[in-house]
PDB file of N, CA and C in Angstrom:
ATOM      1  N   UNK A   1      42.518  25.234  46.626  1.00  0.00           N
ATOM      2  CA  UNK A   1      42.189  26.599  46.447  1.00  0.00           C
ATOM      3  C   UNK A   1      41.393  26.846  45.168  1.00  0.00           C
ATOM      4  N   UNK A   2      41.993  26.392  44.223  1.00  0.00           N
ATOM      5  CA  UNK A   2      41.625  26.917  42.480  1.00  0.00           C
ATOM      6  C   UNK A   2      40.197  25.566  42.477  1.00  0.00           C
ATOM      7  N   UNK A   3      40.543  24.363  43.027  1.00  0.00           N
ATOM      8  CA  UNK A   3      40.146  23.545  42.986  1.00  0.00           C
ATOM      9  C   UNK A   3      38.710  22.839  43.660  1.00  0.00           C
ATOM     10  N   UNK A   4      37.444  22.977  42.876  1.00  0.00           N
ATOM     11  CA  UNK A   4      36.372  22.461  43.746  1.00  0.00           C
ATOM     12  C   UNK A   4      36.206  21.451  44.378  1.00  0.00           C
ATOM     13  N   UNK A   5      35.520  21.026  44.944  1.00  0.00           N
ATOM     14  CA  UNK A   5      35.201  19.787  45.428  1.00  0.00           C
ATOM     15  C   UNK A   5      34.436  18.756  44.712  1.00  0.00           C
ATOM     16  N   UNK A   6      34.172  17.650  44.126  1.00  0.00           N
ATOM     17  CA  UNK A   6      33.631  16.338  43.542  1.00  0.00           C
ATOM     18  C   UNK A   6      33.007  15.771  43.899  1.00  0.00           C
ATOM     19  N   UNK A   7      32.011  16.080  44.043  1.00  0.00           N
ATOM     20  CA  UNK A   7      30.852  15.135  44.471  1.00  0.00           C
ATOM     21  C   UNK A   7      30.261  13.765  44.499  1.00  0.00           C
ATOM     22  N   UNK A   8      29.605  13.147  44.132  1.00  0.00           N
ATOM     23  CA  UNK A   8      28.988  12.159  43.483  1.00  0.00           C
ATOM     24  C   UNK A   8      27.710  12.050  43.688  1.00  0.00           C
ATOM     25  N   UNK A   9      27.331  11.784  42.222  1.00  0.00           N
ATOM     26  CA  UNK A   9      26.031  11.645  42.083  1.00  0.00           C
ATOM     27  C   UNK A   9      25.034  10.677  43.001  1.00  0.00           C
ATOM     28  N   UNK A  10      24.184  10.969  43.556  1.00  0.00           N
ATOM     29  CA  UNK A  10      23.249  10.051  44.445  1.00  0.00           C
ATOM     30  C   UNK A  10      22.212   9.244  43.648  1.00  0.00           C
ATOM     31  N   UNK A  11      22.407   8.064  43.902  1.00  0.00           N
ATOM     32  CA  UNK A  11      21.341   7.325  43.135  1.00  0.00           C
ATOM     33  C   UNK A  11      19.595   7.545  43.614  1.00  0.00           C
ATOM     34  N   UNK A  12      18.341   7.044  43.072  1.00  0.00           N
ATOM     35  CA  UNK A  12      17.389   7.249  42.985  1.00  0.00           C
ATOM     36  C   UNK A  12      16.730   6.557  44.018  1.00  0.00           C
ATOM     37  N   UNK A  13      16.102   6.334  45.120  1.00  0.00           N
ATOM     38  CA  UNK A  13      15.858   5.893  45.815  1.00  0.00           C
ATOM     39  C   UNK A  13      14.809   4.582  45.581  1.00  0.00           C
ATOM     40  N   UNK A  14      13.611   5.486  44.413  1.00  0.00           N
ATOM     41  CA  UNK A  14      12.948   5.096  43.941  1.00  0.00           C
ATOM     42  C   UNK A  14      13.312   3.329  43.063  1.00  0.00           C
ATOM     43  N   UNK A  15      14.432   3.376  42.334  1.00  0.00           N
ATOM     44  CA  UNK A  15      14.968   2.419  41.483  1.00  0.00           C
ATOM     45  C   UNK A  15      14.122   1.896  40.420  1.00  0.00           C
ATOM     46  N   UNK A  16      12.359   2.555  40.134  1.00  0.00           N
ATOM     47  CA  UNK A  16      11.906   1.948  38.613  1.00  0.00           C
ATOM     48  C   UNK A  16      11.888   3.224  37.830  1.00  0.00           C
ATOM     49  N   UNK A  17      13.327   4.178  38.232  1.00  0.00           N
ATOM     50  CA  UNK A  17      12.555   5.336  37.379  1.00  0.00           C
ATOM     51  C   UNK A  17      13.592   5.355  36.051  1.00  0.00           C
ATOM     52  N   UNK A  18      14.697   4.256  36.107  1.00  0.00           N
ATOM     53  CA  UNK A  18      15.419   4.205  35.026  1.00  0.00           C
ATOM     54  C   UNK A  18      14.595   3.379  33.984  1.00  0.00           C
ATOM     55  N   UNK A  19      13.394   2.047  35.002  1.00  0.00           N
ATOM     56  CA  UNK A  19      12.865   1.931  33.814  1.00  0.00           C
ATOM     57  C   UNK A  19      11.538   2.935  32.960  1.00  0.00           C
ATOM     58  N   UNK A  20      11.244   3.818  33.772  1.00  0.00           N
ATOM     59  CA  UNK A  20      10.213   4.830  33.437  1.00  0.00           C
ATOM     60  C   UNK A  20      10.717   5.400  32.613  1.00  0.00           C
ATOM     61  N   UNK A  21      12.097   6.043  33.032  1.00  0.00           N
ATOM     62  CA  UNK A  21      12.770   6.827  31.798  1.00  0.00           C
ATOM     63  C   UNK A  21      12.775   6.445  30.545  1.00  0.00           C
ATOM     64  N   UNK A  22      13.325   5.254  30.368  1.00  0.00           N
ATOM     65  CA  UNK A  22      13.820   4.028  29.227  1.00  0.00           C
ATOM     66  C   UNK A  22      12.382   4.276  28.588  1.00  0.00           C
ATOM     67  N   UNK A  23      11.050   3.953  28.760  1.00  0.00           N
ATOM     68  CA  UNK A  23       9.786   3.896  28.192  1.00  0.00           C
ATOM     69  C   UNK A  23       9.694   5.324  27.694  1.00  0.00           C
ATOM     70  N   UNK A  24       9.782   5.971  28.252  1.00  0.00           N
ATOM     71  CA  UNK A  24       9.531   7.760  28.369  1.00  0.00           C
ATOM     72  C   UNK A  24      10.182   7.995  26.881  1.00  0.00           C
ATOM     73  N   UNK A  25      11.428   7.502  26.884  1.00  0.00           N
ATOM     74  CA  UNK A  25      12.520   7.710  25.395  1.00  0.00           C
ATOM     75  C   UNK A  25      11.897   7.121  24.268  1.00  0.00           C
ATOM     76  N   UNK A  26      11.465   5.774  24.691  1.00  0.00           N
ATOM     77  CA  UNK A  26      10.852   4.874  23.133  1.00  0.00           C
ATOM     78  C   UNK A  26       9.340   5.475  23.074  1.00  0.00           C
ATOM     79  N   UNK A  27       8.666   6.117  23.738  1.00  0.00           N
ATOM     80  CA  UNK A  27       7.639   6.574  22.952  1.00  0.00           C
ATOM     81  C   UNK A  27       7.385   7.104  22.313  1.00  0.00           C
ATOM     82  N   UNK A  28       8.526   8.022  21.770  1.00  0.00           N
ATOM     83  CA  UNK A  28       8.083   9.200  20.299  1.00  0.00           C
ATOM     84  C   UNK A  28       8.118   8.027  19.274  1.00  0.00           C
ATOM     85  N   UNK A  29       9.284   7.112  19.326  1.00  0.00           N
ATOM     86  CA  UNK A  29       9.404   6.251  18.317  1.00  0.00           C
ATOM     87  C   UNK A  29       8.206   5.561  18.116  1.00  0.00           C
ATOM     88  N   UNK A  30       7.671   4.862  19.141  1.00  0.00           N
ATOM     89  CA  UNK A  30       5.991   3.988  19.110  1.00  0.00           C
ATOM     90  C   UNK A  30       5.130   4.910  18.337  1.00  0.00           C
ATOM     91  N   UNK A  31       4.883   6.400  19.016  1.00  0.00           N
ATOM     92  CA  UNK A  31       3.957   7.290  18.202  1.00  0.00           C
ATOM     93  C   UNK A  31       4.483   7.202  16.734  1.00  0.00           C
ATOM     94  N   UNK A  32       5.667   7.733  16.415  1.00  0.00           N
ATOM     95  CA  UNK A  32       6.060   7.419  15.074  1.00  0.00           C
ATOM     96  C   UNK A  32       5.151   6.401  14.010  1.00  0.00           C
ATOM     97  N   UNK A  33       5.820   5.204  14.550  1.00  0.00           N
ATOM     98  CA  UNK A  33       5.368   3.862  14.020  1.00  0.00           C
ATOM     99  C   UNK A  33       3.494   3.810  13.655  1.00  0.00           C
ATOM    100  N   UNK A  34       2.758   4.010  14.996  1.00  0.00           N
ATOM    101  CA  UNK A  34       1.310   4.225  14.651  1.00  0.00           C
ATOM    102  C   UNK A  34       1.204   5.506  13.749  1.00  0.00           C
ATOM    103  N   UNK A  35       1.779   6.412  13.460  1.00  0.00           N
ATOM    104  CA  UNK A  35       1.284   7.653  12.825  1.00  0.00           C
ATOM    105  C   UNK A  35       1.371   7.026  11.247  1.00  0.00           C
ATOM    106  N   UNK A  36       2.891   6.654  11.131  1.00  0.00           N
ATOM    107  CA  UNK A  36       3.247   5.882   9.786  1.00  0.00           C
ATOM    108  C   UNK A  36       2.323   4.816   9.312  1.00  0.00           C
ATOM    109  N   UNK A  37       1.723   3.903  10.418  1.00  0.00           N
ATOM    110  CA  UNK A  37       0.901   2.799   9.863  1.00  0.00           C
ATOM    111  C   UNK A  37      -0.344   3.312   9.255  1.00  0.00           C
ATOM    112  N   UNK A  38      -1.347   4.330  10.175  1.00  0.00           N
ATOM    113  CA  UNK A  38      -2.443   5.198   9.749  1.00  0.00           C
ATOM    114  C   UNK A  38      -1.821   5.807   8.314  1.00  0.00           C
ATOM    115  N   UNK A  39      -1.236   6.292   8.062  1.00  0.00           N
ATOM    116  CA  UNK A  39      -0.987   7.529   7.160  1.00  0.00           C
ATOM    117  C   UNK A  39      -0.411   6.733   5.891  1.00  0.00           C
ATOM    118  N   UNK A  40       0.259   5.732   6.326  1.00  0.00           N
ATOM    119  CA  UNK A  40       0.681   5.270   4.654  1.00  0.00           C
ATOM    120  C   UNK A  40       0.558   3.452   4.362  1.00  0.00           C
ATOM    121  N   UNK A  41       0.687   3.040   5.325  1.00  0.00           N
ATOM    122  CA  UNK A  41       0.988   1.354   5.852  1.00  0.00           C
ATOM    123  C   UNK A  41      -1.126   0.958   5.013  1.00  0.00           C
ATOM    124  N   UNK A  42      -1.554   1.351   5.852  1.00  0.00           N
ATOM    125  CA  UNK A  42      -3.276   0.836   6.231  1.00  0.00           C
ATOM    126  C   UNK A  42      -3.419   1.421   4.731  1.00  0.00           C
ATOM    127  N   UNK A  43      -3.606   2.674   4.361  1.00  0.00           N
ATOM    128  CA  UNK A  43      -4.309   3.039   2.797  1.00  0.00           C
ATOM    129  C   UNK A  43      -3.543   2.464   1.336  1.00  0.00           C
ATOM    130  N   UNK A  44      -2.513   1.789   1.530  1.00  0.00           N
ATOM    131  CA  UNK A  44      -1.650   1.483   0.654  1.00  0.00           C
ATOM    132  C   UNK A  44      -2.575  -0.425   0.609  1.00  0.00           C
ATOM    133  N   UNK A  45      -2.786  -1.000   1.909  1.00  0.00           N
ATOM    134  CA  UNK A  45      -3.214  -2.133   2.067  1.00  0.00           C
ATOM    135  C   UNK A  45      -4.667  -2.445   1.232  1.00  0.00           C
ATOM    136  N   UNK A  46      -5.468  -1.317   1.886  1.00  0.00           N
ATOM    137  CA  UNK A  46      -6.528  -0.629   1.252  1.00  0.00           C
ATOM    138  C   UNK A  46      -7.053  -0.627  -0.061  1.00  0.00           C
ATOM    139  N   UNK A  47      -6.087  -0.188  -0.909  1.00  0.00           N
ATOM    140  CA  UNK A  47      -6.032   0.035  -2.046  1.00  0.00           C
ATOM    141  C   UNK A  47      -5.529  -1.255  -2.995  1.00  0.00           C
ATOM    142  N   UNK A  48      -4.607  -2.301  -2.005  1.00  0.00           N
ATOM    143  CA  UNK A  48      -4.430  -3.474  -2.772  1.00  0.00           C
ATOM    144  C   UNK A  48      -5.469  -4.750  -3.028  1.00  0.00           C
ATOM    145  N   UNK A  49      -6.478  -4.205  -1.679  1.00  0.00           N
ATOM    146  CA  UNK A  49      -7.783  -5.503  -1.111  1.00  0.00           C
ATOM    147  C   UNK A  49      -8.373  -4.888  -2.654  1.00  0.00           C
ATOM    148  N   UNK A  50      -8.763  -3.431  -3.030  1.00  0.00           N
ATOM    149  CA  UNK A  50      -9.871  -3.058  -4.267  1.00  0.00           C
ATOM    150  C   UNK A  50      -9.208  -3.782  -5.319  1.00  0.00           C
ATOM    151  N   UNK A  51      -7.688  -3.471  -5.588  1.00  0.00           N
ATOM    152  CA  UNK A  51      -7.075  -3.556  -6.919  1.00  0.00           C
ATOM    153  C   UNK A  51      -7.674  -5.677  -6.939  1.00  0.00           C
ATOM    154  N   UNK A  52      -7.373  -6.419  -5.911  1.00  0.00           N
ATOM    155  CA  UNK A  52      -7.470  -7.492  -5.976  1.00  0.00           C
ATOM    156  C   UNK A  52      -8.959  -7.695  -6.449  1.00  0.00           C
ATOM    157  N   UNK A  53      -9.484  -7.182  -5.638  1.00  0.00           N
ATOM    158  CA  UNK A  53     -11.089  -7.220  -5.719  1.00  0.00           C
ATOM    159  C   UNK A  53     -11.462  -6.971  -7.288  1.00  0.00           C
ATOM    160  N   UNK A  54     -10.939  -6.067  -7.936  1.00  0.00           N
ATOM    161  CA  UNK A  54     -11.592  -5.494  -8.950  1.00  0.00           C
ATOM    162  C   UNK A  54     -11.105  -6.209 -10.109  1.00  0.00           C
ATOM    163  N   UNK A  55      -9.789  -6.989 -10.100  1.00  0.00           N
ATOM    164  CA  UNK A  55      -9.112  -7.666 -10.770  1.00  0.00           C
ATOM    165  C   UNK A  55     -10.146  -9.542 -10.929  1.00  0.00           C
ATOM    166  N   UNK A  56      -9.927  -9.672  -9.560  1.00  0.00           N
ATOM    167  CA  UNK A  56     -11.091 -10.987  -9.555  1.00  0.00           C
ATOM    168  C   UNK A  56     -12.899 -11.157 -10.060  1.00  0.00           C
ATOM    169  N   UNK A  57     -13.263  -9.803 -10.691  1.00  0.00           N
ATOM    170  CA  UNK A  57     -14.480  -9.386 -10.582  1.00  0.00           C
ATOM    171  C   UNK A  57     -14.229  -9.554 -11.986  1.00  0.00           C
ATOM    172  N   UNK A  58     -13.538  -9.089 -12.779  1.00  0.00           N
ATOM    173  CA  UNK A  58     -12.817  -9.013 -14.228  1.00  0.00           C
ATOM    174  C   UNK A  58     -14.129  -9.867 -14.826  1.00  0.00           C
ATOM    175  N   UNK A  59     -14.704  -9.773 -15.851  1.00  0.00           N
ATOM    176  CA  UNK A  59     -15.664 -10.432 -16.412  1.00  0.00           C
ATOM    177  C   UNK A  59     -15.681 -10.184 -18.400  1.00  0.00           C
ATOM    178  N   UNK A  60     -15.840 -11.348 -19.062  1.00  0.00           N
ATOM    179  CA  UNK A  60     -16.204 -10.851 -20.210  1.00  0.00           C
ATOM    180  C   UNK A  60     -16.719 -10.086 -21.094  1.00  0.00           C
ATOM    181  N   UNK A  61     -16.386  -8.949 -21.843  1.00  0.00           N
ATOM    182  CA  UNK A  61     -17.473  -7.885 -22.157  1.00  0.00           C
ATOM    183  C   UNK A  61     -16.523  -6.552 -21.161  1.00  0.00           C
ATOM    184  N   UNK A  62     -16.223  -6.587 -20.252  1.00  0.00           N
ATOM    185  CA  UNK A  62     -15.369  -5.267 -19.408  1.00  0.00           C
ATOM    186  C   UNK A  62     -14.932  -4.492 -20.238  1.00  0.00           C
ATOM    187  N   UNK A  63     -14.709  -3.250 -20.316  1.00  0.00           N
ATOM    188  CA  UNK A  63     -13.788  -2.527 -20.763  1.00  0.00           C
ATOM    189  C   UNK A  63     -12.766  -2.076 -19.797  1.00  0.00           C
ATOM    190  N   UNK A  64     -11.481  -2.181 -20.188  1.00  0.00           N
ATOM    191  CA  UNK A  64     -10.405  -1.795 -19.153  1.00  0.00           C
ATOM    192  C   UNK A  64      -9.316  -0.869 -19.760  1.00  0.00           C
ATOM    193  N   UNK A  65      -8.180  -0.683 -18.841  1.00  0.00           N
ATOM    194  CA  UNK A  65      -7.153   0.105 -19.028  1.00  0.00           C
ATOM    195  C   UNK A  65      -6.071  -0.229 -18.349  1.00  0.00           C
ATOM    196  N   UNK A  66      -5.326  -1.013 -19.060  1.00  0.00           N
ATOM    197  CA  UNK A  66      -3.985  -1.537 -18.598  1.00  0.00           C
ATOM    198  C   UNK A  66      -3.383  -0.796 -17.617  1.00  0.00           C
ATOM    199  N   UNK A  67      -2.054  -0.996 -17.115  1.00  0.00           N
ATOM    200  CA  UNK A  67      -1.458  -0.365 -16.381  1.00  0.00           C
ATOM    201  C   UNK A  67       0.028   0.494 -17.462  1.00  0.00           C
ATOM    202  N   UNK A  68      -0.207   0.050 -18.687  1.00  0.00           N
ATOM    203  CA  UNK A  68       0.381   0.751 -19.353  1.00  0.00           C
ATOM    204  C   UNK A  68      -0.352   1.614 -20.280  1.00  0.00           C
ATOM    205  N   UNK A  69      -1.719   2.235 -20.132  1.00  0.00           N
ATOM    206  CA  UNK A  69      -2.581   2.511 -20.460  1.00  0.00           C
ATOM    207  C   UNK A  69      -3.292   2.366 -22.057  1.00  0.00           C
ATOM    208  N   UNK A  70      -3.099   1.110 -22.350  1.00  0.00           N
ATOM    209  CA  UNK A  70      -3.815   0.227 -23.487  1.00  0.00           C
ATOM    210  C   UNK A  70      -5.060   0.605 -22.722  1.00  0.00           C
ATOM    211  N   UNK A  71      -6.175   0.973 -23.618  1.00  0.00           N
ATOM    212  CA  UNK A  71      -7.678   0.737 -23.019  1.00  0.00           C
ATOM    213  C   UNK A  71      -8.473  -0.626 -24.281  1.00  0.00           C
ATOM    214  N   UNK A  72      -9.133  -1.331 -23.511  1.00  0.00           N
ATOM    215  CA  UNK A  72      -9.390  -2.402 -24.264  1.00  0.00           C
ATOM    216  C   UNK A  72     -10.536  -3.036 -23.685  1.00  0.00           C
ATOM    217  N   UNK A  73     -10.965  -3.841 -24.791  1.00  0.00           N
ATOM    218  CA  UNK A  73     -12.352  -4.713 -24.068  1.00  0.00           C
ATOM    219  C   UNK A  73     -12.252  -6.112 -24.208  1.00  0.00           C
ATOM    220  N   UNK A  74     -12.294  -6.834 -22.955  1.00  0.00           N
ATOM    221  CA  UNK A  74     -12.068  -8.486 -22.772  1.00  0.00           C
ATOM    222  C   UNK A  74     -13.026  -9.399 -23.025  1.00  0.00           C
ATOM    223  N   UNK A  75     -12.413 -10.277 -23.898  1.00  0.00           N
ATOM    224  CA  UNK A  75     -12.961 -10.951 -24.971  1.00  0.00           C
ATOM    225  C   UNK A  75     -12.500 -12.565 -24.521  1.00  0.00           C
ATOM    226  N   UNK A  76     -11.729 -12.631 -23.541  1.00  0.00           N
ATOM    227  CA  UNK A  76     -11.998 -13.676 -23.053  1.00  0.00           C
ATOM    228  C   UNK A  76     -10.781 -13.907 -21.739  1.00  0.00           C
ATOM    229  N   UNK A  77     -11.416 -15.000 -20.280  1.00  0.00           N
ATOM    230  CA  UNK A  77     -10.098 -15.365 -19.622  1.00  0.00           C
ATOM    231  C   UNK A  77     -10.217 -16.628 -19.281  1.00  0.00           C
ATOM    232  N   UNK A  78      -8.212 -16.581 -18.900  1.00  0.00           N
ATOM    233  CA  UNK A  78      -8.374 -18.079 -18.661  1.00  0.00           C
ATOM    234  C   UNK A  78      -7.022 -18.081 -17.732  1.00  0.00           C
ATOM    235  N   UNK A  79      -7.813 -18.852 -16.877  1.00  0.00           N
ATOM    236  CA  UNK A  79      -6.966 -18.578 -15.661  1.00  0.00           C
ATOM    237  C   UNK A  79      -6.426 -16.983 -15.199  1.00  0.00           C
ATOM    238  N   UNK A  80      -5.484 -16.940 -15.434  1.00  0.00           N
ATOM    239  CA  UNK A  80      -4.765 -15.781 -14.912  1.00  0.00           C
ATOM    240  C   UNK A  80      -4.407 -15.198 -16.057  1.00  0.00           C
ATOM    241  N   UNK A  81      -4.718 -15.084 -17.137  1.00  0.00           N
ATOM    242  CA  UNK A  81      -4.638 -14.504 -18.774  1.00  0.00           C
ATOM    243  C   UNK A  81      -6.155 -13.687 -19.089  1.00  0.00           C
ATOM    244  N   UNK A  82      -5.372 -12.356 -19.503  1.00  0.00           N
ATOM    245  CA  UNK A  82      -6.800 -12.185 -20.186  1.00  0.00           C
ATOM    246  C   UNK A  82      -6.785 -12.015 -21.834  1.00  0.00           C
ATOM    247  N   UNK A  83      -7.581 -11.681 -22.371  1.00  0.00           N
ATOM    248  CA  UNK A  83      -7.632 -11.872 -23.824  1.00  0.00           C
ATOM    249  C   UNK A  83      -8.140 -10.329 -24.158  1.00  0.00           C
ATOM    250  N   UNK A  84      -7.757  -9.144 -24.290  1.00  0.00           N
ATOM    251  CA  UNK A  84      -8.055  -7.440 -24.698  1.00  0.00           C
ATOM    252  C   UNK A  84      -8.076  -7.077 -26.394  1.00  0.00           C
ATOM    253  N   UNK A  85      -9.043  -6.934 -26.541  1.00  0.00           N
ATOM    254  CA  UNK A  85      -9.216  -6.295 -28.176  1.00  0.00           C
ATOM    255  C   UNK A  85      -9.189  -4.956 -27.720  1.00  0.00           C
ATOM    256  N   UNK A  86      -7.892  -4.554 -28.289  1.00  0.00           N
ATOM    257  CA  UNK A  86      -7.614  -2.876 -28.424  1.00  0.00           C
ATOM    258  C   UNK A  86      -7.936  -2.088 -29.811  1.00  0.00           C
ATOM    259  N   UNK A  87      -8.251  -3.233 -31.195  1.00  0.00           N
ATOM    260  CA  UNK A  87      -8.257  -2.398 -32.083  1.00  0.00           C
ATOM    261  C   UNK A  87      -9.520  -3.607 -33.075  1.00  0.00           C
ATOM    262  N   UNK A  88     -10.112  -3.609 -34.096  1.00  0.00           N
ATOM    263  CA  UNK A  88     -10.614  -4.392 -34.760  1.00  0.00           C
ATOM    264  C   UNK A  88      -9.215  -5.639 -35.179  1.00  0.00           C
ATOM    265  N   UNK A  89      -9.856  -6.770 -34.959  1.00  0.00           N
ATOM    266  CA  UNK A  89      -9.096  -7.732 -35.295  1.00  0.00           C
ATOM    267  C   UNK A  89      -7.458  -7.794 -34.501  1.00  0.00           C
ATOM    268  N   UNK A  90      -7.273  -6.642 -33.872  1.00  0.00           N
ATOM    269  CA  UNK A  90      -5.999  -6.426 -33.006  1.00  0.00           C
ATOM    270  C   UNK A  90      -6.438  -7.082 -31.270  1.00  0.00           C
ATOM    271  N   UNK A  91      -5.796  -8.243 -31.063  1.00  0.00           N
ATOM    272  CA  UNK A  91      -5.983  -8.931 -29.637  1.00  0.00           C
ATOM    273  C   UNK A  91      -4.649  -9.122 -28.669  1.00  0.00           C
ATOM    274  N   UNK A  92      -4.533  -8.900 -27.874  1.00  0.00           N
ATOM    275  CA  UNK A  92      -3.508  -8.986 -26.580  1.00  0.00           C
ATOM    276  C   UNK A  92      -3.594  -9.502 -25.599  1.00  0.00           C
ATOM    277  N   UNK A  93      -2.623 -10.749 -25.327  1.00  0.00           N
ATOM    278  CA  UNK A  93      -2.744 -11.463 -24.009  1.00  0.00           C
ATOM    279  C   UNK A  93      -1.843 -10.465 -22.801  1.00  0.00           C
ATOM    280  N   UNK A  94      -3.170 -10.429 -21.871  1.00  0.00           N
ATOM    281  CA  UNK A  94      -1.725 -10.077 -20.733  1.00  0.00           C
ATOM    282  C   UNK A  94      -2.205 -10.317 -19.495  1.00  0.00           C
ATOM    283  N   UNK A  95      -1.670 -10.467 -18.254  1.00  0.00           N
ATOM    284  CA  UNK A  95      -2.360 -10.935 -17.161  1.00  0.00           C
ATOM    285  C   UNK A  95      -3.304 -10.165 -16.528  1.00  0.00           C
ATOM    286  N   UNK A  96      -3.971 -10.668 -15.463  1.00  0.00           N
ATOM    287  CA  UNK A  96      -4.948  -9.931 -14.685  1.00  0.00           C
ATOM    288  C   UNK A  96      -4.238  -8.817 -14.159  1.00  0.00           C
ATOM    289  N   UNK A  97      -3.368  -9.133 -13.341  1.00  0.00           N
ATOM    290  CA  UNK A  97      -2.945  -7.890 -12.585  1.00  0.00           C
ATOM    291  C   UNK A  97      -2.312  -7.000 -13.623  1.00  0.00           C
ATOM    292  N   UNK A  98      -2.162  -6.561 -14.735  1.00  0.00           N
ATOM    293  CA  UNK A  98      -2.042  -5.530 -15.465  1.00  0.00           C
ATOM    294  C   UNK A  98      -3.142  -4.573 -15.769  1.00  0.00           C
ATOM    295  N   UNK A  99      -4.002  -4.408 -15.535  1.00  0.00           N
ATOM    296  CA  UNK A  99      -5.320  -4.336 -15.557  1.00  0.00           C
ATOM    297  C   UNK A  99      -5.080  -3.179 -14.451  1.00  0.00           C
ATOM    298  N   UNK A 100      -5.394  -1.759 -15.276  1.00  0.00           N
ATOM    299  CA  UNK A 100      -5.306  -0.438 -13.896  1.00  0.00           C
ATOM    300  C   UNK A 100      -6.552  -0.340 -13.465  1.00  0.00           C
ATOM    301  N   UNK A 101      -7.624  -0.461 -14.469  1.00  0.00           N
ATOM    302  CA  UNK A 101      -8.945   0.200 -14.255  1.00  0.00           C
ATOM    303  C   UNK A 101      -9.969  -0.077 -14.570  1.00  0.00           C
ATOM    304  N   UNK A 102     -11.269  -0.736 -14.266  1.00  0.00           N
ATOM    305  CA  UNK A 102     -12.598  -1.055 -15.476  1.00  0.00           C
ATOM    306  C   UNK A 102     -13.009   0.317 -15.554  1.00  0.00           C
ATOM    307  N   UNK A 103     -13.420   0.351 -16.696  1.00  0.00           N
ATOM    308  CA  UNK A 103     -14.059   1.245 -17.334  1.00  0.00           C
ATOM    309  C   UNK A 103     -15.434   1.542 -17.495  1.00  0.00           C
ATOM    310  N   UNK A 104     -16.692   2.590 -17.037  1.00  0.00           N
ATOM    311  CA  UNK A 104     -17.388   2.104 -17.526  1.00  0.00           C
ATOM    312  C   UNK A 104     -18.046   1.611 -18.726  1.00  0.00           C
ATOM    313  N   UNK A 105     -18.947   0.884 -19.180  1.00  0.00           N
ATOM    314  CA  UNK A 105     -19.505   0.328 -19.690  1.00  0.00           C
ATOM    315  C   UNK A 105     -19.730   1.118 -21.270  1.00  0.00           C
ATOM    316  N   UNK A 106     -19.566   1.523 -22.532  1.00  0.00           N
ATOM    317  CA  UNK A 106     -18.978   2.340 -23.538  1.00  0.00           C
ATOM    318  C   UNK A 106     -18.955   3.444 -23.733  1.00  0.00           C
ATOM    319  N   UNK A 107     -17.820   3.384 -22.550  1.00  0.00           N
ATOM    320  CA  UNK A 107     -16.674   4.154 -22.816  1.00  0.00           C
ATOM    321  C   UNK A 107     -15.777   4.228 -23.556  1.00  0.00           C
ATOM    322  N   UNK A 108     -15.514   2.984 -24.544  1.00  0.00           N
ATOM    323  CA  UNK A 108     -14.589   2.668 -25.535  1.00  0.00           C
ATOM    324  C   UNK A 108     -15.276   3.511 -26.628  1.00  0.00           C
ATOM    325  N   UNK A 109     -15.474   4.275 -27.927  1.00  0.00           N
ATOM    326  CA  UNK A 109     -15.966   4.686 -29.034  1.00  0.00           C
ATOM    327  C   UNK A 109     -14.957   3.485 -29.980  1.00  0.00           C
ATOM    328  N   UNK A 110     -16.093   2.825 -30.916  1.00  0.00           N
ATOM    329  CA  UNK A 110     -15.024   2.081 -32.329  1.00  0.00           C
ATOM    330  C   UNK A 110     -15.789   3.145 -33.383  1.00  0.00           C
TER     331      UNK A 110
END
């Protein structure tokens, strides 16, 4: 009386639409992933090919700007060392990759 009747659910006749569904669900996540790679992944990569680039280009005579912002002019390298006069007679070893920025060409005032 109080009590309905119970049905059961009928399966899909079709049978690839659980895997259609299943795909249907992981695609916001896929879009995700490509939106994230464009937007932060690729320009971050970008920016490490220049920093490398600009670091290997490094030449005697440069003026630069550390990454702790010493600005200085290189006076000599070797290997993976560079040699920065920041002040008269004041010299600093520190590696390539410390190196934020070349500078142009005198831009330093002594």
């Amino acid at each position: 009386m109080f009590i309905s009747n119970a049905f059961a659910q009928s399966t899909s006749a079709a049978g690839g639409s659980d895997l259609s569904s299943s795909l249907m669900g992981m695609l916001p996540l896929v879009l995700m992933f490509v939106v994230l790679y464009f937007i932060m992944i690729r320009p971050q990569m970008r920016k490490q090919k220049e920093h490398r680039n600009m670091v290997e280009a490094l030449a005697k005579g440069d003026e630069v700007v550390t990454s702790g912002g010493v600005m200085g002019k290189v006076t000599g390298i070797t290997g993976n060392q560079l040699s920065v006069l920041i002040a008269e007679n004041v010299e600093i070893q520190l590696q390539r990759s410390a190196v934020a920025q070349v500078l142009p060409k005198g831009t330093i005032k002594k």
